[in-house]
PDB file of N, CA and C in Angstrom:
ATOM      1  N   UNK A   1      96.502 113.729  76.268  1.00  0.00           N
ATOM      2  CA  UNK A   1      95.505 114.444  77.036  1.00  0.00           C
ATOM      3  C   UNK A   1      94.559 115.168  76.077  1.00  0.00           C
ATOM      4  N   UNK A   2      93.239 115.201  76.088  1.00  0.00           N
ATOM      5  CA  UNK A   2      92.385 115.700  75.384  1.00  0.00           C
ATOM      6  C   UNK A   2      92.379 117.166  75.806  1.00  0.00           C
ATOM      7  N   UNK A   3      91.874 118.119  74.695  1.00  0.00           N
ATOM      8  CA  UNK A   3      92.105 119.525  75.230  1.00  0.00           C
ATOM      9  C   UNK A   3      90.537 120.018  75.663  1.00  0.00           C
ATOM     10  N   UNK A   4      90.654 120.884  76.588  1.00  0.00           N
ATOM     11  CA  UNK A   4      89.781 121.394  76.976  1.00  0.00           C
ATOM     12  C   UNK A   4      88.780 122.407  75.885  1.00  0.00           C
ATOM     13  N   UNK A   5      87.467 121.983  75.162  1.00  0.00           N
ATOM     14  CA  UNK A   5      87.225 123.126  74.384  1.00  0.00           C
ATOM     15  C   UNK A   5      85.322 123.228  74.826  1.00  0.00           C
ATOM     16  N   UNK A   6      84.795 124.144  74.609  1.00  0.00           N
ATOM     17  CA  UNK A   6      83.642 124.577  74.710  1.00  0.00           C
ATOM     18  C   UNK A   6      82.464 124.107  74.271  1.00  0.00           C
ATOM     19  N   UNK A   7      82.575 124.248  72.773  1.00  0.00           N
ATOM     20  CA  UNK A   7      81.702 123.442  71.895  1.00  0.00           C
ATOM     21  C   UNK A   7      81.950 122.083  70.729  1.00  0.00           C
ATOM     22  N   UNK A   8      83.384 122.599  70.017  1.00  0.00           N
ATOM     23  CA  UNK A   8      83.759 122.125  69.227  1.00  0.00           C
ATOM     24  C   UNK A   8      85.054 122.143  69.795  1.00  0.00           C
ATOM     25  N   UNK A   9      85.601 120.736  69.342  1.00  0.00           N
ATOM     26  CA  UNK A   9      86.997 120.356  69.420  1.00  0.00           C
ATOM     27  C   UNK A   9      87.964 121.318  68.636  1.00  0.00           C
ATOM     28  N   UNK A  10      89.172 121.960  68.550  1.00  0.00           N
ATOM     29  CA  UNK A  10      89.790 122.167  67.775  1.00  0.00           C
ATOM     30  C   UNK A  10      91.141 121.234  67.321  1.00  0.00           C
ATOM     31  N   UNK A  11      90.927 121.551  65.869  1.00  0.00           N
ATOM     32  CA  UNK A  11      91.807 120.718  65.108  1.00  0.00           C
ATOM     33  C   UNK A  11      93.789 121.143  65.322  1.00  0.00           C
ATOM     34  N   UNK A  12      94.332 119.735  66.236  1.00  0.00           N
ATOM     35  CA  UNK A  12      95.347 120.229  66.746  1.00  0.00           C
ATOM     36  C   UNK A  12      96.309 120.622  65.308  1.00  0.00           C
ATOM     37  N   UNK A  13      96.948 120.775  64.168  1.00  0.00           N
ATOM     38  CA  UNK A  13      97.238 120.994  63.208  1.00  0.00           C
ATOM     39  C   UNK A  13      96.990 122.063  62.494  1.00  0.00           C
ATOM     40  N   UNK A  14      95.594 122.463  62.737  1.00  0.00           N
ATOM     41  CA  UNK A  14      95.086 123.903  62.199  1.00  0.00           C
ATOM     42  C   UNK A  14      94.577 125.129  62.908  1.00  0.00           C
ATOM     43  N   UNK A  15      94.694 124.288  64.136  1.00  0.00           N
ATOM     44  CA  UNK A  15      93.860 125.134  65.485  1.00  0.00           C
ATOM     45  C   UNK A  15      92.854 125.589  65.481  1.00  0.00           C
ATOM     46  N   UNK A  16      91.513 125.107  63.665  1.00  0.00           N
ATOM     47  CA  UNK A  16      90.455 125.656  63.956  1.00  0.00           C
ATOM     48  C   UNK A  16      89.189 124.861  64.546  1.00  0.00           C
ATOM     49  N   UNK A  17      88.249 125.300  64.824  1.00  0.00           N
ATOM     50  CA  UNK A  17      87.116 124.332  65.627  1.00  0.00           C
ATOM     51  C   UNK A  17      86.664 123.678  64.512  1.00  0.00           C
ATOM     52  N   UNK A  18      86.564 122.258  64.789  1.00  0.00           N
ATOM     53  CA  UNK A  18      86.411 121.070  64.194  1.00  0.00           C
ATOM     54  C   UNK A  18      84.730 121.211  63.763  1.00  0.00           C
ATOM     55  N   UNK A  19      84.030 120.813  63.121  1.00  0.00           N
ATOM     56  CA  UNK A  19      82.880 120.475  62.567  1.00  0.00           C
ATOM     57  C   UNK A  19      82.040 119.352  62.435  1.00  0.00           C
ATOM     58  N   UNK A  20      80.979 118.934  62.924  1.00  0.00           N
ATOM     59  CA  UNK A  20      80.452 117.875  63.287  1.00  0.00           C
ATOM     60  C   UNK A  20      80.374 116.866  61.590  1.00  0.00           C
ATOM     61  N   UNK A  21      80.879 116.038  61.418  1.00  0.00           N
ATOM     62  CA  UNK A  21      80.661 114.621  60.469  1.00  0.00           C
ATOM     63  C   UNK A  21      80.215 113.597  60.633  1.00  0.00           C
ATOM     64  N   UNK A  22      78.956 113.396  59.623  1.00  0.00           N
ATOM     65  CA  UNK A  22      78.588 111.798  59.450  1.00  0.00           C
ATOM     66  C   UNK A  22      79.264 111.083  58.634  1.00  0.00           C
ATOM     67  N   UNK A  23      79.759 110.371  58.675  1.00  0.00           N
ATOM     68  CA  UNK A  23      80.237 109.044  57.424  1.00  0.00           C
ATOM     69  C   UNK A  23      79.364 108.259  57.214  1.00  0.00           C
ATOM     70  N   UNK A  24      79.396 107.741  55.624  1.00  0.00           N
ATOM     71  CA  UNK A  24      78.175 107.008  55.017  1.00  0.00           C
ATOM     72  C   UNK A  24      78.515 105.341  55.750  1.00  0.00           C
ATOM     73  N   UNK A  25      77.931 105.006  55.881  1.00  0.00           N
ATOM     74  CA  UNK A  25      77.357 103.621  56.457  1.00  0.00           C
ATOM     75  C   UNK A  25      78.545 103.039  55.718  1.00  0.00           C
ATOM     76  N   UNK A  26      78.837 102.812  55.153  1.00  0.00           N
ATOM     77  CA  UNK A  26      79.852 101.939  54.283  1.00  0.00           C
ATOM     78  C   UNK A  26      81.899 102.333  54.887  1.00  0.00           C
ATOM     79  N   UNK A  27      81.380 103.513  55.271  1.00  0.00           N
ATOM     80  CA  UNK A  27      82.980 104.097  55.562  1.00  0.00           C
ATOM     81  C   UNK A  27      83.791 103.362  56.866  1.00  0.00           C
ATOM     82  N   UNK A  28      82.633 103.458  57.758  1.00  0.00           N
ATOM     83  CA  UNK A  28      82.988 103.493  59.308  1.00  0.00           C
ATOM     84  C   UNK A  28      81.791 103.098  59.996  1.00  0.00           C
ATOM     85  N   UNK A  29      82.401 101.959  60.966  1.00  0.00           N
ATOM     86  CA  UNK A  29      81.245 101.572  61.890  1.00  0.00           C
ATOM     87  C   UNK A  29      81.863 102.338  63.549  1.00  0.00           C
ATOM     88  N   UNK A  30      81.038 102.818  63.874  1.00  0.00           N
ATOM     89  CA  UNK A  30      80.871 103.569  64.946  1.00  0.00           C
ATOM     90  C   UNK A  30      79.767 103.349  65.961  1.00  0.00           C
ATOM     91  N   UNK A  31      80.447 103.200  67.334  1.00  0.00           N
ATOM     92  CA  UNK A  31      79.783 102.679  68.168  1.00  0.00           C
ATOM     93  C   UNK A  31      78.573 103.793  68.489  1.00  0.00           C
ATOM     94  N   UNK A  32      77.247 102.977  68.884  1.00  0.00           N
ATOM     95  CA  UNK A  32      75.854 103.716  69.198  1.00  0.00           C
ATOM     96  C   UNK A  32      76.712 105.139  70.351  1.00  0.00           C
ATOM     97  N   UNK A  33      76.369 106.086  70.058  1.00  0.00           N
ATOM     98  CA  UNK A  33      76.164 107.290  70.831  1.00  0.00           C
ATOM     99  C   UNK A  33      77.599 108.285  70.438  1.00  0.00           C
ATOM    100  N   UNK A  34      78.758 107.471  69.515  1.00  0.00           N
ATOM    101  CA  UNK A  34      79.697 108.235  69.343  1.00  0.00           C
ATOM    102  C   UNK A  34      79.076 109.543  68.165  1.00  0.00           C
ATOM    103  N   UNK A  35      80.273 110.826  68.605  1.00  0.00           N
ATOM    104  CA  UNK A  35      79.835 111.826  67.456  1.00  0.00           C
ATOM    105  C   UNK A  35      81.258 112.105  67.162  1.00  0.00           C
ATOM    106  N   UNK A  36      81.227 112.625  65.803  1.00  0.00           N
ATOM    107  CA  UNK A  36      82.429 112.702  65.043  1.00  0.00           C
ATOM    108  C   UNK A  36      82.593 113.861  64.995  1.00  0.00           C
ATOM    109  N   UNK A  37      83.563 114.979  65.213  1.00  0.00           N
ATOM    110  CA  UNK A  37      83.754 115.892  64.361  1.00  0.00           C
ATOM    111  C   UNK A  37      85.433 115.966  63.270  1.00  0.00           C
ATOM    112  N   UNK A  38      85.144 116.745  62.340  1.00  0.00           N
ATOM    113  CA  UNK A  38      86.207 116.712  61.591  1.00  0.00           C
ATOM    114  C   UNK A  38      86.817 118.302  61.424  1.00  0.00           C
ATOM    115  N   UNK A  39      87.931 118.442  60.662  1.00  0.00           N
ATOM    116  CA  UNK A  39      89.109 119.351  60.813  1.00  0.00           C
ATOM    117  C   UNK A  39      88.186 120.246  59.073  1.00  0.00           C
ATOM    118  N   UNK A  40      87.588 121.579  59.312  1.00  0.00           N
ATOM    119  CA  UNK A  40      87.183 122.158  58.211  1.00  0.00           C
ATOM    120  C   UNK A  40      88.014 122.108  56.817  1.00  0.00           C
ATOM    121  N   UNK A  41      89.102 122.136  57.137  1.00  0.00           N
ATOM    122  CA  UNK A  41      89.617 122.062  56.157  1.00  0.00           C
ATOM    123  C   UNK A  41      90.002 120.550  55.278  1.00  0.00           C
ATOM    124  N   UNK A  42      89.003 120.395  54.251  1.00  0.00           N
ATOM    125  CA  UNK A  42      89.110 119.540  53.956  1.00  0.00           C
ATOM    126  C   UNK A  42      90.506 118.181  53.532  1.00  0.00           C
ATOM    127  N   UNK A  43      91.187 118.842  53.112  1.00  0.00           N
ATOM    128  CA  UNK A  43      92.636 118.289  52.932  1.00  0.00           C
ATOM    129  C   UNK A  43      92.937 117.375  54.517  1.00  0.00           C
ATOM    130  N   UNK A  44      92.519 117.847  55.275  1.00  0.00           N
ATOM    131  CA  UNK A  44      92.880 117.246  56.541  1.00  0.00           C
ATOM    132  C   UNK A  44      92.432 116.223  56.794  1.00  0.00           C
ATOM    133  N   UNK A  45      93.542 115.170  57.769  1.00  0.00           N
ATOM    134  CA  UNK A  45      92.777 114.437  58.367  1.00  0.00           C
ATOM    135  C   UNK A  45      92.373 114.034  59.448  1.00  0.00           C
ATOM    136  N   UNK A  46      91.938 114.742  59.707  1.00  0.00           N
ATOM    137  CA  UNK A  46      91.879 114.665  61.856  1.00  0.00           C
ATOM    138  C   UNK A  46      90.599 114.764  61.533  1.00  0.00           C
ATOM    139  N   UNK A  47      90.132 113.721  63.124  1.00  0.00           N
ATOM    140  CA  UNK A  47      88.610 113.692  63.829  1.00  0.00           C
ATOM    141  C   UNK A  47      89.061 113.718  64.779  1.00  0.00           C
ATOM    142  N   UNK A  48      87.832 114.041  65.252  1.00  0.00           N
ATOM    143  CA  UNK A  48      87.773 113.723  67.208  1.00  0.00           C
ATOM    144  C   UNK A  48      86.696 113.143  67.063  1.00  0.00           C
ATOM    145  N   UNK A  49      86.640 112.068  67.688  1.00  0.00           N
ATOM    146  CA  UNK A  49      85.246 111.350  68.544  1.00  0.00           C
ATOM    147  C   UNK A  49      84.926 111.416  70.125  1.00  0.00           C
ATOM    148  N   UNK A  50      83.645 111.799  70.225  1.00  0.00           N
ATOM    149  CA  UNK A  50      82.966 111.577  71.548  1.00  0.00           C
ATOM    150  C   UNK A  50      82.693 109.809  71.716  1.00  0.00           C
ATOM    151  N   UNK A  51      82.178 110.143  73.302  1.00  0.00           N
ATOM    152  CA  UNK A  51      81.830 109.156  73.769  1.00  0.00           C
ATOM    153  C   UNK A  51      82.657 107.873  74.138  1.00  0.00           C
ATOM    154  N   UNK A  52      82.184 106.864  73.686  1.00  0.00           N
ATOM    155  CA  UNK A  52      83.165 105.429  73.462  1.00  0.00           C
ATOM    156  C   UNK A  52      84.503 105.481  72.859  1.00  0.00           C
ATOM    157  N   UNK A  53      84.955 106.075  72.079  1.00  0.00           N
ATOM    158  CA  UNK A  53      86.104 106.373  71.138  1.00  0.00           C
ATOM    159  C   UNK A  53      86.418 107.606  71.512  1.00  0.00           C
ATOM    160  N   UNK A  54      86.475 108.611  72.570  1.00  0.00           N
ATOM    161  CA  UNK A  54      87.372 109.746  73.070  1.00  0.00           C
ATOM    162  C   UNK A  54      88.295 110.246  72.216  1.00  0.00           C
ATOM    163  N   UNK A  55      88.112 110.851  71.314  1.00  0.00           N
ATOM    164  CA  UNK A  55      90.018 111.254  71.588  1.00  0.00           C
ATOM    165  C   UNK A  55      90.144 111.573  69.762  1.00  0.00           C
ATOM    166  N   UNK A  56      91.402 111.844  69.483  1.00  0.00           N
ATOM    167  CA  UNK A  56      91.635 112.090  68.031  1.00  0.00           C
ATOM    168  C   UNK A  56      91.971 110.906  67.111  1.00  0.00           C
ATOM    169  N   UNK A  57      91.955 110.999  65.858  1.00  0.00           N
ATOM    170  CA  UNK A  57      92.185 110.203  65.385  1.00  0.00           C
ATOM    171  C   UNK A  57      92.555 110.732  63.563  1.00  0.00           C
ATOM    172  N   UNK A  58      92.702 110.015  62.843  1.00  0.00           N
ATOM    173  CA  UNK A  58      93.440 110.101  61.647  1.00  0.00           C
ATOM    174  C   UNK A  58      92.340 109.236  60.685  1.00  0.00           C
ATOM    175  N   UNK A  59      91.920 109.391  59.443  1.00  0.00           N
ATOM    176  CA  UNK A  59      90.716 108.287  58.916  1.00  0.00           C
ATOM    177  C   UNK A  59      92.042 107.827  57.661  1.00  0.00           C
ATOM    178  N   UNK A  60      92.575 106.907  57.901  1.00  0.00           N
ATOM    179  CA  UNK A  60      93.208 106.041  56.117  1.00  0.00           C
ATOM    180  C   UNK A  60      92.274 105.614  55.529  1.00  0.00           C
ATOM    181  N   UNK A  61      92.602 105.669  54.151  1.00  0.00           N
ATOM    182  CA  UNK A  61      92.014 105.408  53.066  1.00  0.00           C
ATOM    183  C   UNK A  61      91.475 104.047  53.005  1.00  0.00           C
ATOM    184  N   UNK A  62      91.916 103.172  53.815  1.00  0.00           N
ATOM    185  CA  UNK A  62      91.406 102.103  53.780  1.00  0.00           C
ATOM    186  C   UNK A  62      90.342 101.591  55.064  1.00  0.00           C
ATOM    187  N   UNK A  63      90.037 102.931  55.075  1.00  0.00           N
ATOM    188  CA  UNK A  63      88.273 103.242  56.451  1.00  0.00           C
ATOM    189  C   UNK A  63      88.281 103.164  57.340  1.00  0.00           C
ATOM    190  N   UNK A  64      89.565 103.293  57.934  1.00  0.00           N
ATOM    191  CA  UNK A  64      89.962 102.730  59.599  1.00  0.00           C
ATOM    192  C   UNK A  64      90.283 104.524  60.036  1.00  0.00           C
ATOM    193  N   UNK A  65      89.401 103.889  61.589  1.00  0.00           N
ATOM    194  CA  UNK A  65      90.200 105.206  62.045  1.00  0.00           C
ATOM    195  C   UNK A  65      91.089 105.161  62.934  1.00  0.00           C
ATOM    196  N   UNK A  66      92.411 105.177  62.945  1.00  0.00           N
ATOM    197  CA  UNK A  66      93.321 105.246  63.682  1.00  0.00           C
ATOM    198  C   UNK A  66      93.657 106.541  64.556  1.00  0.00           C
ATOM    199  N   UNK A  67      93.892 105.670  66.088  1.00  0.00           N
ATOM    200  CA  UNK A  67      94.155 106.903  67.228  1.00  0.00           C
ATOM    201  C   UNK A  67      95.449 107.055  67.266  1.00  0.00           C
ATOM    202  N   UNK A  68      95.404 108.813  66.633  1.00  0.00           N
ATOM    203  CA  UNK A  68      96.467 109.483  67.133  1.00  0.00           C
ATOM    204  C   UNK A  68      96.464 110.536  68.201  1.00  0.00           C
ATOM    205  N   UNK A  69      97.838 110.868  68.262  1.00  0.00           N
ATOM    206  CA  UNK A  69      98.585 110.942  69.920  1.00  0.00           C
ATOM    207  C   UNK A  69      98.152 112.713  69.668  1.00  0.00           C
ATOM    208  N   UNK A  70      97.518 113.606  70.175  1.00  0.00           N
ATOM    209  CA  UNK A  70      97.364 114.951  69.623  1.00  0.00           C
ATOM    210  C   UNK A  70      98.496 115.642  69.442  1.00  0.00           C
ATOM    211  N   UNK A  71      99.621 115.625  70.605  1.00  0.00           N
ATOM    212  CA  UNK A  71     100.947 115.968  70.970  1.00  0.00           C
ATOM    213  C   UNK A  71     101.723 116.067  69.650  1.00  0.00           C
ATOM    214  N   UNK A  72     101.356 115.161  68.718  1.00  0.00           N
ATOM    215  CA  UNK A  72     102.544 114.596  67.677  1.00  0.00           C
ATOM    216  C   UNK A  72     101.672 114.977  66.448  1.00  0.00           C
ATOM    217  N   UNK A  73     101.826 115.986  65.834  1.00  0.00           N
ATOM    218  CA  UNK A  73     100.890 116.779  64.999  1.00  0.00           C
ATOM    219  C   UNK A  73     102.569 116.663  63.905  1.00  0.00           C
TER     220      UNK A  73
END
């Protein structure tokens, strides 16, 4: 279940409000109208995406973003 937040998502792991991210063209293809935000603290790896891609996710090193479950932090 996605959590209810205001402006910014918060990062389920750190509990702070997430921060809007672009990735360079080369990282991640992302569907027209999605927005990314990411977990301030850099060490982290949580996003949330709007739009088409809802929900949280994890970025591996090998440029994929994989959906994770928020619950399971």
């Amino acid at each position: 279940m996605t959590p209810e937040f205001s402006e910014h998502p918060a990062c389920p792991k750190h509990t702070d409000s997430m921060v809007p991210h672009t990735f360079e063209l080369e990282e991640v293809a992302l569907p027209h109208g999605v927005q990314v935000f990411r977990c301030p603290n850099l060490s982290c790896s949580f996003f949330y995406a709007t739009g088409a891609m809802k929900g949280f996710y994890t970025f591996k090193s090998s440029g994929d973003l994989m959906p994770h479950p928020q619950g399971s932090v």
